[in-house]
N, C-alpha and C. Protein backbone atom coordinates (compact mmCIF):
# COMPACT_ATOMS: atom_id res chain seq x y z
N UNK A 1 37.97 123.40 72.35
CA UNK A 1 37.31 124.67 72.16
C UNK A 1 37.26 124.96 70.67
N UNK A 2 35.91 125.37 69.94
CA UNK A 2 35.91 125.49 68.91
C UNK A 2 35.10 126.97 68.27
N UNK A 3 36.30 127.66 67.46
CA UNK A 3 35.77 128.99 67.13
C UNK A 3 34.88 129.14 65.77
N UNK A 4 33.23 129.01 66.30
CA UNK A 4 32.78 128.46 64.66
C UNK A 4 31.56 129.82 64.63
N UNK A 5 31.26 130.28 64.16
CA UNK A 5 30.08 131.13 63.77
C UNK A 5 30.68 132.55 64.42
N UNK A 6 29.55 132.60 65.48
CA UNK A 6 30.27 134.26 66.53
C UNK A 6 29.78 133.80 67.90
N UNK A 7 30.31 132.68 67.74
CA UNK A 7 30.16 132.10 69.92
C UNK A 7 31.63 131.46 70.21
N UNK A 8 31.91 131.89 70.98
CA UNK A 8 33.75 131.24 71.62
C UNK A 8 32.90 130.58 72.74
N UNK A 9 33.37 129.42 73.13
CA UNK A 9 33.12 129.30 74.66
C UNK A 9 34.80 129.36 75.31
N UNK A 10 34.42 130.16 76.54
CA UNK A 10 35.58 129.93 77.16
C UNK A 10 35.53 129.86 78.46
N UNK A 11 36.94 128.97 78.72
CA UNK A 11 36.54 128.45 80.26
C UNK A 11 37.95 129.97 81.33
N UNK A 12 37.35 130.60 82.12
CA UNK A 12 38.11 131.38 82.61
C UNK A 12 38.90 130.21 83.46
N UNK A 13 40.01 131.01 83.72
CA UNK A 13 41.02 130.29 84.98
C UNK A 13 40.37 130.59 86.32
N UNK A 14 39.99 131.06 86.58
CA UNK A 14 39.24 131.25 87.91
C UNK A 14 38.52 132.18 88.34
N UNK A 15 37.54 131.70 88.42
CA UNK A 15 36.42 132.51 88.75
C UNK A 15 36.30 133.13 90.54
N UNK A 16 36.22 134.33 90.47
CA UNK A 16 36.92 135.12 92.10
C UNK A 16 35.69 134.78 92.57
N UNK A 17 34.51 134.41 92.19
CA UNK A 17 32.98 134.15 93.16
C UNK A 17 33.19 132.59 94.03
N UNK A 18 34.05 132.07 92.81
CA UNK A 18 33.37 129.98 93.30
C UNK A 18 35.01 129.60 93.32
N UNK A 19 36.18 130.79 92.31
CA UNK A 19 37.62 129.85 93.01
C UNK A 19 37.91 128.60 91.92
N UNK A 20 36.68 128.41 91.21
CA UNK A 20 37.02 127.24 90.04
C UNK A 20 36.91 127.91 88.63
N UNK A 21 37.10 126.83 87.80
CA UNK A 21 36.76 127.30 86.25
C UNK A 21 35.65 127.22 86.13
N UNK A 22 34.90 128.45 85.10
CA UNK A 22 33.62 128.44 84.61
C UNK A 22 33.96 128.60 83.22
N UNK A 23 32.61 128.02 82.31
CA UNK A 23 32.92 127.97 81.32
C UNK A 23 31.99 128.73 81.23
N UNK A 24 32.55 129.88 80.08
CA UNK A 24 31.21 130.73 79.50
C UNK A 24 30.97 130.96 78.07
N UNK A 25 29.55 131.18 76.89
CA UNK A 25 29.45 131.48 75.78
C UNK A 25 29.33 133.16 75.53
N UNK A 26 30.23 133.53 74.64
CA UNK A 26 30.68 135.02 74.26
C UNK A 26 29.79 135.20 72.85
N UNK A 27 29.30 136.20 72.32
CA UNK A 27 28.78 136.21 71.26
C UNK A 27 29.88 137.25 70.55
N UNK A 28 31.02 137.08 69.99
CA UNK A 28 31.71 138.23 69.34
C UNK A 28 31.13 139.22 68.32
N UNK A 29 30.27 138.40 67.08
CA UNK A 29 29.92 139.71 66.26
C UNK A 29 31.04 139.45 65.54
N UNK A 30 31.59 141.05 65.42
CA UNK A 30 32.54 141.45 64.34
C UNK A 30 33.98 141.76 65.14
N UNK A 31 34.43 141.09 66.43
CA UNK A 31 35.06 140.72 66.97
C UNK A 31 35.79 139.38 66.29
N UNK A 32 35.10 138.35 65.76
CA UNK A 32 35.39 137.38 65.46
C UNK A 32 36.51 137.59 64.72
N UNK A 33 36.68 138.10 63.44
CA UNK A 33 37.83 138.18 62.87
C UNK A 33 38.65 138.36 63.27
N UNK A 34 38.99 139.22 64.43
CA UNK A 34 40.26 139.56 65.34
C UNK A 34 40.72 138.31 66.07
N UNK A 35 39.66 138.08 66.92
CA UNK A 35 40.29 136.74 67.55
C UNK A 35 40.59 136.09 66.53
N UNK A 36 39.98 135.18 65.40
CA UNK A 36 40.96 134.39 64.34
C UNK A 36 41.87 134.44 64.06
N UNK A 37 42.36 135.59 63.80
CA UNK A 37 43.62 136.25 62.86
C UNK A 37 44.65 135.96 64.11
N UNK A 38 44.09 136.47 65.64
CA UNK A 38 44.59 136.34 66.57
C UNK A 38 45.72 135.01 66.50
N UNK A 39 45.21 133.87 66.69
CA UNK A 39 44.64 132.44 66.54
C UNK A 39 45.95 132.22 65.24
N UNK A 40 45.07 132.23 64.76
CA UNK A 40 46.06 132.20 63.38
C UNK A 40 47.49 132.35 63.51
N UNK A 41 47.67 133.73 63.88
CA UNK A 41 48.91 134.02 64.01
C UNK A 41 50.12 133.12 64.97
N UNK A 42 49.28 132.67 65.56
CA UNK A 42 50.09 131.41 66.54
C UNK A 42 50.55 131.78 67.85
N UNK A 43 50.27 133.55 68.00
CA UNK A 43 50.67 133.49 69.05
C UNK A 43 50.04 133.18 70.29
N UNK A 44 48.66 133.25 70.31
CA UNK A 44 47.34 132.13 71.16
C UNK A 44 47.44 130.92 71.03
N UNK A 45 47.47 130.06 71.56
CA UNK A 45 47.00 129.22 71.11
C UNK A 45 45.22 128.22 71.34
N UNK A 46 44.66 129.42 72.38
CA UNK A 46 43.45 129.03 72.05
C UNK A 46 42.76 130.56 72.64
N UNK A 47 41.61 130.82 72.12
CA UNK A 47 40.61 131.49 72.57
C UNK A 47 40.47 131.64 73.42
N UNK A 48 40.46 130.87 74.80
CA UNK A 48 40.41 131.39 76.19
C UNK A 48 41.65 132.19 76.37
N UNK A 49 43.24 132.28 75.88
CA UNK A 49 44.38 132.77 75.76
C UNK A 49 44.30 134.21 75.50
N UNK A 50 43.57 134.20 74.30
CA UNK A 50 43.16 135.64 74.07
C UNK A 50 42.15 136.69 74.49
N UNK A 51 41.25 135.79 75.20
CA UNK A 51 40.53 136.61 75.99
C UNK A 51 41.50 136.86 77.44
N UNK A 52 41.91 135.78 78.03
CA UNK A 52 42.94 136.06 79.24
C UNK A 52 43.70 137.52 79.27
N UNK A 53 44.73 137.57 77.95
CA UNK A 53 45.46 138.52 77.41
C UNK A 53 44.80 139.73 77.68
N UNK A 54 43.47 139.92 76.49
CA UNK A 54 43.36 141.01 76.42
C UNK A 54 42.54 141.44 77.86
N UNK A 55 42.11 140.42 78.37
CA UNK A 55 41.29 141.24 80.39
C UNK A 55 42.34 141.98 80.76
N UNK A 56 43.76 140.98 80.56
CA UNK A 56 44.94 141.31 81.48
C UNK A 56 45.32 142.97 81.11
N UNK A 57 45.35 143.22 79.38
CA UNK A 57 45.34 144.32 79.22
C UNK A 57 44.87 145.62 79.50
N UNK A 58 43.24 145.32 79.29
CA UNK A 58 42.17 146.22 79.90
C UNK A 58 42.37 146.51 81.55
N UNK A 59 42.81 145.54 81.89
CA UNK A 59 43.15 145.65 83.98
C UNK A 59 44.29 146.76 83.66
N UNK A 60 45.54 146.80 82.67
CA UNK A 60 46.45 147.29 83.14
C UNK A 60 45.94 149.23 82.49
N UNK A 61 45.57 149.10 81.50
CA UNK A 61 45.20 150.19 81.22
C UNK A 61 43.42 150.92 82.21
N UNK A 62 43.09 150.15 82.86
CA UNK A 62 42.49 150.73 83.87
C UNK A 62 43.16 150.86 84.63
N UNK A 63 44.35 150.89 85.71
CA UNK A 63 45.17 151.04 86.17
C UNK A 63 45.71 152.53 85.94
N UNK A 64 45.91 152.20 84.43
CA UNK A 64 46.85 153.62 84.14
C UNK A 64 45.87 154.63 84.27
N UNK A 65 44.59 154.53 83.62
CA UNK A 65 43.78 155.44 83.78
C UNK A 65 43.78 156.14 85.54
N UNK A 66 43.11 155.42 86.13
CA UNK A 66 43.35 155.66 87.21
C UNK A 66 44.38 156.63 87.80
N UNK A 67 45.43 156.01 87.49
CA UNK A 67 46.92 156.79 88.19
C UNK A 67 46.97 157.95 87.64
N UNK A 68 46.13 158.21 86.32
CA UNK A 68 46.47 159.60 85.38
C UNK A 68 45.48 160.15 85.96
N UNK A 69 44.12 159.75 86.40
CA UNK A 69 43.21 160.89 87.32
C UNK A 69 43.72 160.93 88.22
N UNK A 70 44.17 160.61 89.38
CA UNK A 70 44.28 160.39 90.91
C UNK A 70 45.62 161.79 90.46
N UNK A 71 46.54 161.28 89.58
CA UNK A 71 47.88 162.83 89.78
C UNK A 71 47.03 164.07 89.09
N UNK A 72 46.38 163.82 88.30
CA UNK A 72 45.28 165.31 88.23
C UNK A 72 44.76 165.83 89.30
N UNK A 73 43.78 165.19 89.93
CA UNK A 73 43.24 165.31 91.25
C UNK A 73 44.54 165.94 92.28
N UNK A 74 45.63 165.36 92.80
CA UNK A 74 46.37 165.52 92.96
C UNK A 74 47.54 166.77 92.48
N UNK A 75 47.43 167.37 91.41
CA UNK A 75 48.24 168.42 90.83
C UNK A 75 48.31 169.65 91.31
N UNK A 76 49.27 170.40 91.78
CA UNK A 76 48.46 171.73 92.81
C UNK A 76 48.53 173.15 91.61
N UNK A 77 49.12 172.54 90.18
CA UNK A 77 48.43 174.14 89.78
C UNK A 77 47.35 174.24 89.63
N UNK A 78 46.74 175.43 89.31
CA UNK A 78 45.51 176.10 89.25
C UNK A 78 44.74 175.19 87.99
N UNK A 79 43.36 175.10 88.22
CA UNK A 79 42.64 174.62 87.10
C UNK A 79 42.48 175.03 86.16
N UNK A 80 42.48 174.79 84.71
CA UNK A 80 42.76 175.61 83.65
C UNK A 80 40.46 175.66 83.03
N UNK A 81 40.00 176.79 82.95
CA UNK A 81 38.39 176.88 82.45
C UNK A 81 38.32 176.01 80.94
N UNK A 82 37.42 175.37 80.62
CA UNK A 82 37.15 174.90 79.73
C UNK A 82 37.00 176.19 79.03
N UNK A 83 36.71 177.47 78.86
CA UNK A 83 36.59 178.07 77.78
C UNK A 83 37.71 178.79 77.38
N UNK A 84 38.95 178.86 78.60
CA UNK A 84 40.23 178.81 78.47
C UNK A 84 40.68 177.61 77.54
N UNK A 85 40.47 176.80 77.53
CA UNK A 85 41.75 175.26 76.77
C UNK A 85 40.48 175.59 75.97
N UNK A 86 39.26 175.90 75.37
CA UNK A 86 39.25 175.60 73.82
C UNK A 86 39.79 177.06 73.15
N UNK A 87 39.55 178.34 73.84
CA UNK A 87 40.22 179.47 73.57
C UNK A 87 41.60 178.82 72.95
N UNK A 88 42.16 178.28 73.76
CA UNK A 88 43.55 177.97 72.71
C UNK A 88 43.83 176.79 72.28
N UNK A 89 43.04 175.94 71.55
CA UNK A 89 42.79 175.31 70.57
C UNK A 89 42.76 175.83 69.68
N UNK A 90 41.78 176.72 69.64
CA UNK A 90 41.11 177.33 68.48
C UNK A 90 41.94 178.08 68.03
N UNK A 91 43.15 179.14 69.00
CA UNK A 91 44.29 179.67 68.18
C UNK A 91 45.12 178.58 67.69
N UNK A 92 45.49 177.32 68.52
CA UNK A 92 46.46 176.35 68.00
C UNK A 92 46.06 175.50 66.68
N UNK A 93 44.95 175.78 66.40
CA UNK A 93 44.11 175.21 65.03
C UNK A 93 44.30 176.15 64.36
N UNK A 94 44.17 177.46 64.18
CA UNK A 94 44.13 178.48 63.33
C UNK A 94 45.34 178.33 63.08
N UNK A 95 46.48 178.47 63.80
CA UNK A 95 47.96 178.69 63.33
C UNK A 95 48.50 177.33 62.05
N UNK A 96 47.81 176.33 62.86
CA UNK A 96 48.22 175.11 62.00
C UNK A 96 47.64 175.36 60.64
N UNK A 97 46.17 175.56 60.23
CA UNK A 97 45.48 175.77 58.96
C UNK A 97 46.21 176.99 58.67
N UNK A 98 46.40 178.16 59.22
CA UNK A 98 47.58 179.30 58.33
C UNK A 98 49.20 178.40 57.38
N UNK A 99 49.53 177.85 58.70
CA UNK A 99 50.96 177.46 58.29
C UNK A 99 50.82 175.86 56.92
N UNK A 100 49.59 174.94 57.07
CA UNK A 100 49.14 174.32 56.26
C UNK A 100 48.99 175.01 54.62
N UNK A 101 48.61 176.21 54.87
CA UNK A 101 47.76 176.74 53.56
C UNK A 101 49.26 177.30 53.21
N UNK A 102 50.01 177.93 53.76
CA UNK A 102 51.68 178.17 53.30
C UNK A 102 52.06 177.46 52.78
N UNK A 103 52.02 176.24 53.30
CA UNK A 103 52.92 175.20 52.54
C UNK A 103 52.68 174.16 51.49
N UNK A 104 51.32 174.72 50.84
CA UNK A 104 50.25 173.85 50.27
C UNK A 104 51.01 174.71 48.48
C-alpha cells in the first residue's frame, strides 16, 4: 500500500455486503497530512490501520451520541424554551464580560 499524492487505497477487513476484503481508492485532500504524520509516528503501521481506527472511533462516538439523545428524550424534567436557555446565556455572558473588564 502506497501513500503518494491524495489517493490511499485501502483494503477494508470485511466488507458486511460480500463478507470479503474490498479494496477501495480514498481521495484525502488535506487529510493527507494527518494520515502521514499518523504513519510516521509508528503507531499505524499502514493506512488501512488508520482508517480501521478512526471508523472504529466514529462508531463509538455515534454510539455516545445516541445514548446522550435517547436519556434526553428520556429525561422527565420539564423542557427548558429556547428563548429561556438563550435568556440566560445572555445574562451568563454579560456577567463574564462585567467580571472580565474587572480584572483587565
Amino acid at each position: 500500500m502506497t501513500v503518494s499524492h491524495h489517493v490511499v487505497q485501502w483494503a477494508q477487513t470485511k466488507d458486511p455486503t460480500c463478507g470479503t476484503s474490498k479494496p477501495i481508492t480514498v481521495t484525502l485532500g488535506a487529510q493527507l497530512a494527518s494520515l502521514e504524520a499518523r504513519l510516521k509516528s509508528g503507531e499505524y503501521a499502514s493506512a488501512s490501520e488508520v482508517l480501521r481506527a478512526l471508523d472504529r472511533q466514529h462508531a463509538a462516538l455515534d454510539d455516545d451520541l445516541r445514548a446522550k439523545v435517547q436519556a434526553s428524550v428520556e429525561d422527565p424534567r420539564p423542557s427548558v424554551s429556547a428563548a429561556d436557555v438563550f435568556k440566560r446565556l445572555r445574562a451568563r455572558h454579560a456577567r463574564a464580560t462585567k467580571a472580565a473588564k474587572r480584572g483587565a
